[in-house]
PDB file of N, CA and C in Angstrom:
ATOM      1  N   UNK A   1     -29.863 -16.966  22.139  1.00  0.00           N
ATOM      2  CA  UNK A   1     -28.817 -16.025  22.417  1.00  0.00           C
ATOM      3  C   UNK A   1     -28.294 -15.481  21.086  1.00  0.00           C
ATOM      4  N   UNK A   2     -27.902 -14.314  20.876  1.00  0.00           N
ATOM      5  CA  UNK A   2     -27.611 -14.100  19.657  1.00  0.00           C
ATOM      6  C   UNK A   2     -26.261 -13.943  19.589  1.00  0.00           C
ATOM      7  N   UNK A   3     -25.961 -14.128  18.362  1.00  0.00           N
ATOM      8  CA  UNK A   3     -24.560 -14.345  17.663  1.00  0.00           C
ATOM      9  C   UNK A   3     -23.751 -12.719  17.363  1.00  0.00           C
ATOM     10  N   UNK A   4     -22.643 -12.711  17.279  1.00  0.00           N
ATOM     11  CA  UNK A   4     -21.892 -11.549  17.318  1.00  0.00           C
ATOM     12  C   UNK A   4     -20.516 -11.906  16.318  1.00  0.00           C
ATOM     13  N   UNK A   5     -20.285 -11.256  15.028  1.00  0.00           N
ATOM     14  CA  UNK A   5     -19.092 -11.538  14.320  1.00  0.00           C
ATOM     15  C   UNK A   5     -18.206  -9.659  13.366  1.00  0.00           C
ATOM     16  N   UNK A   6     -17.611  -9.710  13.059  1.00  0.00           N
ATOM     17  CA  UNK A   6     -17.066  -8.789  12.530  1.00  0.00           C
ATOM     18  C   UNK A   6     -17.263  -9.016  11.076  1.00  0.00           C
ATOM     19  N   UNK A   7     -17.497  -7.805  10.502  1.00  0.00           N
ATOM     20  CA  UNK A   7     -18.157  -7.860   8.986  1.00  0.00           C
ATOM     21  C   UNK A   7     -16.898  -7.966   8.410  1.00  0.00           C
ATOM     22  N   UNK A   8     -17.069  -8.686   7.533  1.00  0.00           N
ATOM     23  CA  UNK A   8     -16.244  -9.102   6.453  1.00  0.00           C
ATOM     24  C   UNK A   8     -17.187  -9.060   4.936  1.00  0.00           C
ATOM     25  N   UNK A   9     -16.418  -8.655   3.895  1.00  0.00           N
ATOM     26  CA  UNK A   9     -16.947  -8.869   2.679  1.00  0.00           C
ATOM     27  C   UNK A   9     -15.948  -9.890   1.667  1.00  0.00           C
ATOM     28  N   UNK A  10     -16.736  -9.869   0.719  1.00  0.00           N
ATOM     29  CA  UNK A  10     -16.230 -10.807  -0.324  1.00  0.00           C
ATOM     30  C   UNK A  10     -16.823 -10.439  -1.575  1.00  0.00           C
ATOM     31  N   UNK A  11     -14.949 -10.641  -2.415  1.00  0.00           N
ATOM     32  CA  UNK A  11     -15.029 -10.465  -3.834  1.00  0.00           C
ATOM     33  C   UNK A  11     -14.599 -12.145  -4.511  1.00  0.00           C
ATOM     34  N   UNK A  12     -15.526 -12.603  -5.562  1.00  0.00           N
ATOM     35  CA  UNK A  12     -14.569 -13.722  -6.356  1.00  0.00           C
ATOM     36  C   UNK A  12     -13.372 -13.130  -7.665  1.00  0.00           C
ATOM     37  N   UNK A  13     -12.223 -13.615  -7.617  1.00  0.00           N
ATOM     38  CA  UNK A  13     -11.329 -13.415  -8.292  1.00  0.00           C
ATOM     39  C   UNK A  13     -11.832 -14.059 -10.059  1.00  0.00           C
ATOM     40  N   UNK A  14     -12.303 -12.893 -10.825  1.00  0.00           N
ATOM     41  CA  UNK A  14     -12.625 -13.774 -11.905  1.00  0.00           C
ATOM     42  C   UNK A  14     -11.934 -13.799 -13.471  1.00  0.00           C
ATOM     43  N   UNK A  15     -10.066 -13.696 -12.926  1.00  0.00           N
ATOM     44  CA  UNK A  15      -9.451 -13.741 -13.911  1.00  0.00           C
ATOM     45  C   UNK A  15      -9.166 -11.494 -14.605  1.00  0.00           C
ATOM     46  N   UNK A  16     -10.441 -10.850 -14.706  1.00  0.00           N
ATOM     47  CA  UNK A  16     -10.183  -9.653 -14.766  1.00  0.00           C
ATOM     48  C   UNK A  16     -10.466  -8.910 -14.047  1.00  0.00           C
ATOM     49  N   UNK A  17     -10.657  -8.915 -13.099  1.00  0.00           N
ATOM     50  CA  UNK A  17     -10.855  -8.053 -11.812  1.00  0.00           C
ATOM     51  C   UNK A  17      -9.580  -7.655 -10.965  1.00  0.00           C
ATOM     52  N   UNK A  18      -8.584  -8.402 -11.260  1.00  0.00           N
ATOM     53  CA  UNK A  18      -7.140  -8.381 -10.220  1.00  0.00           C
ATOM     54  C   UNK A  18      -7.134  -6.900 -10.071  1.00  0.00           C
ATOM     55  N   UNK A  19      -6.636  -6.053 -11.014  1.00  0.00           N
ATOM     56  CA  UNK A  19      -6.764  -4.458 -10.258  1.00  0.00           C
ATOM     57  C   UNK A  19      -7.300  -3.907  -9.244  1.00  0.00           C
ATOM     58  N   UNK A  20      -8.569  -4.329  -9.691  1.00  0.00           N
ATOM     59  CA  UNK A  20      -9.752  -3.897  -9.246  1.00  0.00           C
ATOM     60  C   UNK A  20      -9.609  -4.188  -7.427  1.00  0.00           C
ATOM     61  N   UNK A  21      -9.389  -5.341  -7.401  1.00  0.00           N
ATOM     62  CA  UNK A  21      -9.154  -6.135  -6.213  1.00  0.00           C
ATOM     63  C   UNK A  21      -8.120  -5.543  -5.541  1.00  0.00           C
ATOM     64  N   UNK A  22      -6.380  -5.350  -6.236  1.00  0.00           N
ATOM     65  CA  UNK A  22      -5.396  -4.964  -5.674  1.00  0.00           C
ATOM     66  C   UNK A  22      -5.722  -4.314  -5.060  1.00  0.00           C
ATOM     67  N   UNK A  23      -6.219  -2.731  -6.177  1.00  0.00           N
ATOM     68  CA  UNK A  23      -6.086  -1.298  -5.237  1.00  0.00           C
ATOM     69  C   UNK A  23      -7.655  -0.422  -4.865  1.00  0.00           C
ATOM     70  N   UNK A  24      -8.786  -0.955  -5.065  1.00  0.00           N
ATOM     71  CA  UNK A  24      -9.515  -0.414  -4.972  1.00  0.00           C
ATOM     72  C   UNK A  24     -10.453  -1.692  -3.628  1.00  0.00           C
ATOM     73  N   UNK A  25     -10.924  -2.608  -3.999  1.00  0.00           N
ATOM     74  CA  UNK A  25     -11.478  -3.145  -2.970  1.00  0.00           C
ATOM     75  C   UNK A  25     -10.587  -3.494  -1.827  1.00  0.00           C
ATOM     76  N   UNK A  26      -8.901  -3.872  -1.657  1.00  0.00           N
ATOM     77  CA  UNK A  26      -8.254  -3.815  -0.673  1.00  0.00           C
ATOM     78  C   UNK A  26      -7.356  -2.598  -0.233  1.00  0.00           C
ATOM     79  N   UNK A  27      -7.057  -2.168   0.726  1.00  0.00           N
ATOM     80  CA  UNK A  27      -6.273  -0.978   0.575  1.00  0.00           C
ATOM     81  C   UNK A  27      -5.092  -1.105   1.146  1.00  0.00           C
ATOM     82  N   UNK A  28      -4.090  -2.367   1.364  1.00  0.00           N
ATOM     83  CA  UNK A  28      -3.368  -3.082   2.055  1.00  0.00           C
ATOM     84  C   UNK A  28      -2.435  -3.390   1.489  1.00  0.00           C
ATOM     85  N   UNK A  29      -2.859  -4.183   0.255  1.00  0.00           N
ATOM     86  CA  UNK A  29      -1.577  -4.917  -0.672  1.00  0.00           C
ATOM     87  C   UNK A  29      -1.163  -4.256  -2.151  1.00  0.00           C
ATOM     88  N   UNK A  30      -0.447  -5.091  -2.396  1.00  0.00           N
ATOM     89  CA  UNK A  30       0.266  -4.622  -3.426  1.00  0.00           C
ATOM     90  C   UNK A  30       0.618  -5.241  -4.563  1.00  0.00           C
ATOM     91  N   UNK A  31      -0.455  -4.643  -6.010  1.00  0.00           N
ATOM     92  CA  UNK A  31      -0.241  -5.683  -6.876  1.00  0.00           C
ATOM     93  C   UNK A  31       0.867  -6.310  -7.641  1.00  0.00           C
ATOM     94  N   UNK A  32       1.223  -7.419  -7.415  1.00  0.00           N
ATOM     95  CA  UNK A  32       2.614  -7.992  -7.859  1.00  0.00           C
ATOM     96  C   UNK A  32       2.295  -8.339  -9.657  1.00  0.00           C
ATOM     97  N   UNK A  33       1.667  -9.166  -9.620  1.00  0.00           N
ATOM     98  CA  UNK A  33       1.099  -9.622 -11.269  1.00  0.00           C
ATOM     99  C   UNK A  33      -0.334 -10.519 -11.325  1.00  0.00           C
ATOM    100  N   UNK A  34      -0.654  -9.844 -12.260  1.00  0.00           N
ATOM    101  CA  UNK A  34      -2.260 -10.861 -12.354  1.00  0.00           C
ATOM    102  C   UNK A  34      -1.802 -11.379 -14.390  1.00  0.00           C
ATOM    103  N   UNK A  35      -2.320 -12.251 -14.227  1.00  0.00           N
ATOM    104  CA  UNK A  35      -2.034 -12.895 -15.498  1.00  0.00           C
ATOM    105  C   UNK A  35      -3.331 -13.602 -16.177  1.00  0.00           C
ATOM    106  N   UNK A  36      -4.000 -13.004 -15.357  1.00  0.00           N
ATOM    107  CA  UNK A  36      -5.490 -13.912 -16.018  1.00  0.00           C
ATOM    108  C   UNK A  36      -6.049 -15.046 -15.040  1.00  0.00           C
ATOM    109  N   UNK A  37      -5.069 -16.096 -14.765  1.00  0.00           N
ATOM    110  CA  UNK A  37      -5.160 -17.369 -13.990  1.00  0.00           C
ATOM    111  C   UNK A  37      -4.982 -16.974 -12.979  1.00  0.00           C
ATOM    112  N   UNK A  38      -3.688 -16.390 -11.921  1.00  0.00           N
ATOM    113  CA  UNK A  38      -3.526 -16.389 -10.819  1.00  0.00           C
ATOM    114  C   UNK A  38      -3.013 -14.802 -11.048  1.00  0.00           C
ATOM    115  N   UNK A  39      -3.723 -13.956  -9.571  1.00  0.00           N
ATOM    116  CA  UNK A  39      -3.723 -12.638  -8.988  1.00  0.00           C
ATOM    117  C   UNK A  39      -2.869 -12.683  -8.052  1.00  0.00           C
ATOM    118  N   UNK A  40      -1.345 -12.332  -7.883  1.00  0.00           N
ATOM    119  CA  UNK A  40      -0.257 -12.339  -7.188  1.00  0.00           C
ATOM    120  C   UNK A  40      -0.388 -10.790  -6.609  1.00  0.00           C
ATOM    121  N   UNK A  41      -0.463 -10.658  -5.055  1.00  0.00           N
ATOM    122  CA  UNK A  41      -0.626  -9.837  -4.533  1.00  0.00           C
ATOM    123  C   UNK A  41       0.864  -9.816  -3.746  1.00  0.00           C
ATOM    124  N   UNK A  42       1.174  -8.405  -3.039  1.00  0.00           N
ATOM    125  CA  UNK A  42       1.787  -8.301  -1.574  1.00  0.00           C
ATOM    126  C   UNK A  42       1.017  -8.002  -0.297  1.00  0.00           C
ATOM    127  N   UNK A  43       1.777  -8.685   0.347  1.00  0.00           N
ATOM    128  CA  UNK A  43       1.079  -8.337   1.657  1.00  0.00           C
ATOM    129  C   UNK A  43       1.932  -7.944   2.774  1.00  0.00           C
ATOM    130  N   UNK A  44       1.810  -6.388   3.557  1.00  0.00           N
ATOM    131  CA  UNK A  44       2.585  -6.058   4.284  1.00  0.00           C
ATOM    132  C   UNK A  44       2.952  -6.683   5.388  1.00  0.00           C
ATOM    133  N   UNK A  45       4.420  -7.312   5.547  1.00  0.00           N
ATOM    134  CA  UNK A  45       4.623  -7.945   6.711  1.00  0.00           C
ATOM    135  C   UNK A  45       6.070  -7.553   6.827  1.00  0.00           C
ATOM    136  N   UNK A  46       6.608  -7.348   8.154  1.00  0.00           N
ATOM    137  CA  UNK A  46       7.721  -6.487   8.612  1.00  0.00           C
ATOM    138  C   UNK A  46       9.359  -7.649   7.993  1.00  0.00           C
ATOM    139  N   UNK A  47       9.602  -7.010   8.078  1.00  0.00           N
ATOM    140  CA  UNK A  47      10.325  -5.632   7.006  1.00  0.00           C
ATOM    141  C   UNK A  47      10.125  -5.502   5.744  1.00  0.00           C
ATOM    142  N   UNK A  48       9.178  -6.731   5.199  1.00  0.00           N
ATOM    143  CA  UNK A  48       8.773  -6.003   3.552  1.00  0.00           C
ATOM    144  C   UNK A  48       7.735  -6.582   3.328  1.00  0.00           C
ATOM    145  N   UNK A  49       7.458  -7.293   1.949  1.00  0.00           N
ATOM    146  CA  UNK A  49       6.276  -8.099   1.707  1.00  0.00           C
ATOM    147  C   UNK A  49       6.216  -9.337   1.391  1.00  0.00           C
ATOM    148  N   UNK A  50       5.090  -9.820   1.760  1.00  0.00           N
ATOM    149  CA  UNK A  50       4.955 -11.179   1.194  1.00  0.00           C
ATOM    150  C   UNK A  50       4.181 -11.576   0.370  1.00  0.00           C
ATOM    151  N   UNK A  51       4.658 -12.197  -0.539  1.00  0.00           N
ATOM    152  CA  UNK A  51       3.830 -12.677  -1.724  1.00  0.00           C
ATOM    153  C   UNK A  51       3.108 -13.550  -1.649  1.00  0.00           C
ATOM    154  N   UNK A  52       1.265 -13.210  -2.093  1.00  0.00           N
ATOM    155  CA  UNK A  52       0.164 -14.349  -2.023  1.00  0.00           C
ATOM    156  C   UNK A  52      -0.460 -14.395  -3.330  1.00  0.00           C
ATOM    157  N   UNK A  53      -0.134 -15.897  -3.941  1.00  0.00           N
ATOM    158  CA  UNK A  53      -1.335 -16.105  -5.333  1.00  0.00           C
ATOM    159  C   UNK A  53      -2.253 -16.723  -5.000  1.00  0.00           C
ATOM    160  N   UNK A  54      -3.429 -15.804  -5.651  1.00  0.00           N
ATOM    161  CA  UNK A  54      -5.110 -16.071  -5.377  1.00  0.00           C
ATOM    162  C   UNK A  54      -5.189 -17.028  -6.858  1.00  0.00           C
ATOM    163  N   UNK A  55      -6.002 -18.405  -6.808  1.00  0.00           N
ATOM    164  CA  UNK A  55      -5.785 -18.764  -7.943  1.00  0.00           C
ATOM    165  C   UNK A  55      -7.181 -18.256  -8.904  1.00  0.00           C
ATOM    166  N   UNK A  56      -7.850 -17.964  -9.921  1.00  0.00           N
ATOM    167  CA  UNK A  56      -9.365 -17.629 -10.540  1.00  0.00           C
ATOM    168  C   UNK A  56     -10.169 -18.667  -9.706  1.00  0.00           C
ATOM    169  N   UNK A  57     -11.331 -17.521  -9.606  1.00  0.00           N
ATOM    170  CA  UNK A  57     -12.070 -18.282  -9.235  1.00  0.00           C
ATOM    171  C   UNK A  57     -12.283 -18.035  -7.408  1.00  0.00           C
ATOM    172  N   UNK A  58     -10.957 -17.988  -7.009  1.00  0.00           N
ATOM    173  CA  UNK A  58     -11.152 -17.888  -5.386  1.00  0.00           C
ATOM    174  C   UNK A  58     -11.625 -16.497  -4.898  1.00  0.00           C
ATOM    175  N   UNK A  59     -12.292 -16.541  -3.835  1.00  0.00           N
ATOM    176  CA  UNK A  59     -13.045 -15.803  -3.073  1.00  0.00           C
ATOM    177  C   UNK A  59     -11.644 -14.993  -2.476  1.00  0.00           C
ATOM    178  N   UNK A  60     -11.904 -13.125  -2.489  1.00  0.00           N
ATOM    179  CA  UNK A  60     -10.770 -12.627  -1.408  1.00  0.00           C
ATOM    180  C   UNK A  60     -12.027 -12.019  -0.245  1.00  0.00           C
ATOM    181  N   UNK A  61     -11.599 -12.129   0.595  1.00  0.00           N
ATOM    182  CA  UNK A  61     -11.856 -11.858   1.816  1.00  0.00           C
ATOM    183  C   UNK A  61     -11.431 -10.368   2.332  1.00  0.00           C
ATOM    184  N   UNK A  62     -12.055  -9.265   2.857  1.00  0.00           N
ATOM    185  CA  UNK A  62     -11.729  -8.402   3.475  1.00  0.00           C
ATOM    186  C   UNK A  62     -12.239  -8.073   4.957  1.00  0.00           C
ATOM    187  N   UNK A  63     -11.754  -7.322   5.729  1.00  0.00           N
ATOM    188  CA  UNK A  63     -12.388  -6.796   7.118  1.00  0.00           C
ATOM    189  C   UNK A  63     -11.481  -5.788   7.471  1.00  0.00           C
ATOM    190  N   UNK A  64     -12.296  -4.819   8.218  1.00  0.00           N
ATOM    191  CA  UNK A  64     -11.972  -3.589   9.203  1.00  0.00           C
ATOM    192  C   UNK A  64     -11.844  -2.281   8.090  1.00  0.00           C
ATOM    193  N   UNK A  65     -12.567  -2.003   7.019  1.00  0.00           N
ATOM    194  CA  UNK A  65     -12.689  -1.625   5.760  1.00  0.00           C
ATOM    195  C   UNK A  65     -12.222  -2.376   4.790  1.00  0.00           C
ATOM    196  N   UNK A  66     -10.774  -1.635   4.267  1.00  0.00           N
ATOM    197  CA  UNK A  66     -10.377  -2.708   2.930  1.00  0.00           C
ATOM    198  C   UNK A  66      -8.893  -3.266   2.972  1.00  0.00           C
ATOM    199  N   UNK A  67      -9.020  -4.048   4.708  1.00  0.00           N
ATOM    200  CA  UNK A  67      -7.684  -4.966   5.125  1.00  0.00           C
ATOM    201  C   UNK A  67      -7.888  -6.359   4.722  1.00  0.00           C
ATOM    202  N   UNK A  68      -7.028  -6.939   3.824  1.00  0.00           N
ATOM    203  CA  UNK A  68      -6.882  -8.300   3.226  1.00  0.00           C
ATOM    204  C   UNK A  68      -7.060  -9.431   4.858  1.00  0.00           C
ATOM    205  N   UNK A  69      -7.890 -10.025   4.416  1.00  0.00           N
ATOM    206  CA  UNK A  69      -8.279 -11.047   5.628  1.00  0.00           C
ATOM    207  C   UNK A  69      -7.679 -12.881   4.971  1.00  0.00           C
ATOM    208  N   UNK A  70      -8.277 -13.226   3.899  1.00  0.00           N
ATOM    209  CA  UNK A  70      -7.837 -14.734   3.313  1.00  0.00           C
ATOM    210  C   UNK A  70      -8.192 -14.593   1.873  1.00  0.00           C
ATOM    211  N   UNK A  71      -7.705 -15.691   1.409  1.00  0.00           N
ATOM    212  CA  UNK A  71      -8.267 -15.830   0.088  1.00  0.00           C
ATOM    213  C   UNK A  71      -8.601 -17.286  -0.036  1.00  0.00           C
ATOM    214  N   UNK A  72     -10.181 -17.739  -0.069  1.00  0.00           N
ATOM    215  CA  UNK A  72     -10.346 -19.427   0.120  1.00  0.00           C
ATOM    216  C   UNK A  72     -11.050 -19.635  -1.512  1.00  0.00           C
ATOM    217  N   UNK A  73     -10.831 -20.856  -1.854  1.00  0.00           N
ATOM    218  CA  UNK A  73     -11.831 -21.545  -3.011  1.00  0.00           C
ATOM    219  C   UNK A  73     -13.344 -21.611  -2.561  1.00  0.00           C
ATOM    220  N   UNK A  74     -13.799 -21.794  -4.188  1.00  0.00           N
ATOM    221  CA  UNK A  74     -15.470 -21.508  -3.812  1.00  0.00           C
ATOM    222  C   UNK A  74     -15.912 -22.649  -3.203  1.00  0.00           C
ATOM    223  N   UNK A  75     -15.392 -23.744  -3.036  1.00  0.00           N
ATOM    224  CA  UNK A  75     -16.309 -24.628  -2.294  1.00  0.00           C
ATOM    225  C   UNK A  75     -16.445 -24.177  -0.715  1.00  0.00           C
ATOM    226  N   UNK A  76     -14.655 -23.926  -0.369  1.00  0.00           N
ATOM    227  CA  UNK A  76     -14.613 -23.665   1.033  1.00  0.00           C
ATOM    228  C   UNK A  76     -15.571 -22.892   1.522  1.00  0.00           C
ATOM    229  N   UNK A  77     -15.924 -21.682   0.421  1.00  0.00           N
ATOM    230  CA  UNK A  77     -16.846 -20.125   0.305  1.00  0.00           C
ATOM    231  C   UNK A  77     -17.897 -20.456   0.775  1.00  0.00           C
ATOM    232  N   UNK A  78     -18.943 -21.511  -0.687  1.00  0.00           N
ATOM    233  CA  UNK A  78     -19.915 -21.930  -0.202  1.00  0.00           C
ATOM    234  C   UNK A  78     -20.431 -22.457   0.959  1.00  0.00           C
ATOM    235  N   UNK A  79     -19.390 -23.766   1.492  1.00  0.00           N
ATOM    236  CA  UNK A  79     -20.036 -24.314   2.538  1.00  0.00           C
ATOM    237  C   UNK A  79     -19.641 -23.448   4.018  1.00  0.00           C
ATOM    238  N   UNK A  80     -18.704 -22.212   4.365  1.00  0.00           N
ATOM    239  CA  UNK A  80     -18.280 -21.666   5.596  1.00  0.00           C
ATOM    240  C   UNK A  80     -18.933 -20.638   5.319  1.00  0.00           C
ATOM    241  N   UNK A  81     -19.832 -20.002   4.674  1.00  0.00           N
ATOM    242  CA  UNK A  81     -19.773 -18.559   4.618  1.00  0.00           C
ATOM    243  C   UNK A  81     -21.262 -18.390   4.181  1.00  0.00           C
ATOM    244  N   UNK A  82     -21.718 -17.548   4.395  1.00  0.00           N
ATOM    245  CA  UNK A  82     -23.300 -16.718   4.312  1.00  0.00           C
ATOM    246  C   UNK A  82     -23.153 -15.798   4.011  1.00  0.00           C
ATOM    247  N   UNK A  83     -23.992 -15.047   3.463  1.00  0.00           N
ATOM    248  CA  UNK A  83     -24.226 -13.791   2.751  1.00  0.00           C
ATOM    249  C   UNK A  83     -25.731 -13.192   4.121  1.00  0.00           C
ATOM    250  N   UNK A  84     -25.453 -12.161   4.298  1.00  0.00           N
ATOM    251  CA  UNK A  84     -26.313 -11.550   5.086  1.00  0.00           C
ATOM    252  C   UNK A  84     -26.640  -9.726   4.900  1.00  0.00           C
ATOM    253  N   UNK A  85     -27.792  -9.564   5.062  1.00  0.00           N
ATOM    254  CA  UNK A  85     -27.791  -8.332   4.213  1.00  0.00           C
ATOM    255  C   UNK A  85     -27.624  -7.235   5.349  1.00  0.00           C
ATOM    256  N   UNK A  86     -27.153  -5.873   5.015  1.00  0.00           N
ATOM    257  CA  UNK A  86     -27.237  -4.641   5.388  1.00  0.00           C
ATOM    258  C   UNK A  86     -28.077  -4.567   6.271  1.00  0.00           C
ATOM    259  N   UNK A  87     -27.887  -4.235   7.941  1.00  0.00           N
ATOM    260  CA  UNK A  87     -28.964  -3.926   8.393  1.00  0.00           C
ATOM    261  C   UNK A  87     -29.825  -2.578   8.160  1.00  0.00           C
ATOM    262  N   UNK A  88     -31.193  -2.569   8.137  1.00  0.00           N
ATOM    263  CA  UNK A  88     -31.997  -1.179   7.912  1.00  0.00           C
ATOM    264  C   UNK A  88     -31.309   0.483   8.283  1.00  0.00           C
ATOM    265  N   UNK A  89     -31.310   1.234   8.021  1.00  0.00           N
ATOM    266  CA  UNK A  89     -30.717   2.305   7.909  1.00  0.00           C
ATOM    267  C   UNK A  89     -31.363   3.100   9.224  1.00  0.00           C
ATOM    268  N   UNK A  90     -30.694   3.833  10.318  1.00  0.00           N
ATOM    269  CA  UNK A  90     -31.370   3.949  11.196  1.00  0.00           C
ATOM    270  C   UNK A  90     -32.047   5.152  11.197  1.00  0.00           C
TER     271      UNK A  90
END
């Protein structure tokens, strides 16, 4: 029987990428401070935001284009998660 999931992608946080991450791979949050070690984001939740630190190193998570889904460590990454490629172009 085959399996059915919603695409999600993934970036690792590697200390200089936080921008990159804030406003271009998510289109959701809002960069609070990246300092090298930990990427302090916002995240829209009613009536304002909430603050999430990604620590280096951790995996961010996106789905439904570029809506913030989690942010887990690489072990969690490795052992829950697969990489699966693009299906053929139709």
């Amino acid at each position: 029987m085959p399996a059915y999931t919603l695409r999600h992608e993934a970036i690792q946080y590697d200390g200089a990428n936080g921008q990159h991450i804030a406003t271009e791979f998510l289109g959701d949050v809002e960069l609070l401070s990246d300092d090298g070690q930990t990427l302090t984001i916002g995240i829209p939740v009613w009536p304002g935001t909430q603050p999430l630190d990604i620590p280096k190193d951790y995996y961010v998570l996106r789905y439904y284009g570029r809506t913030f889904y989690q942010a887990i460590p690489p072990g969690d990454f490795e052992q829950n998660w697969v990489e699966i490629p693009d299906p053929p172009a139709a």
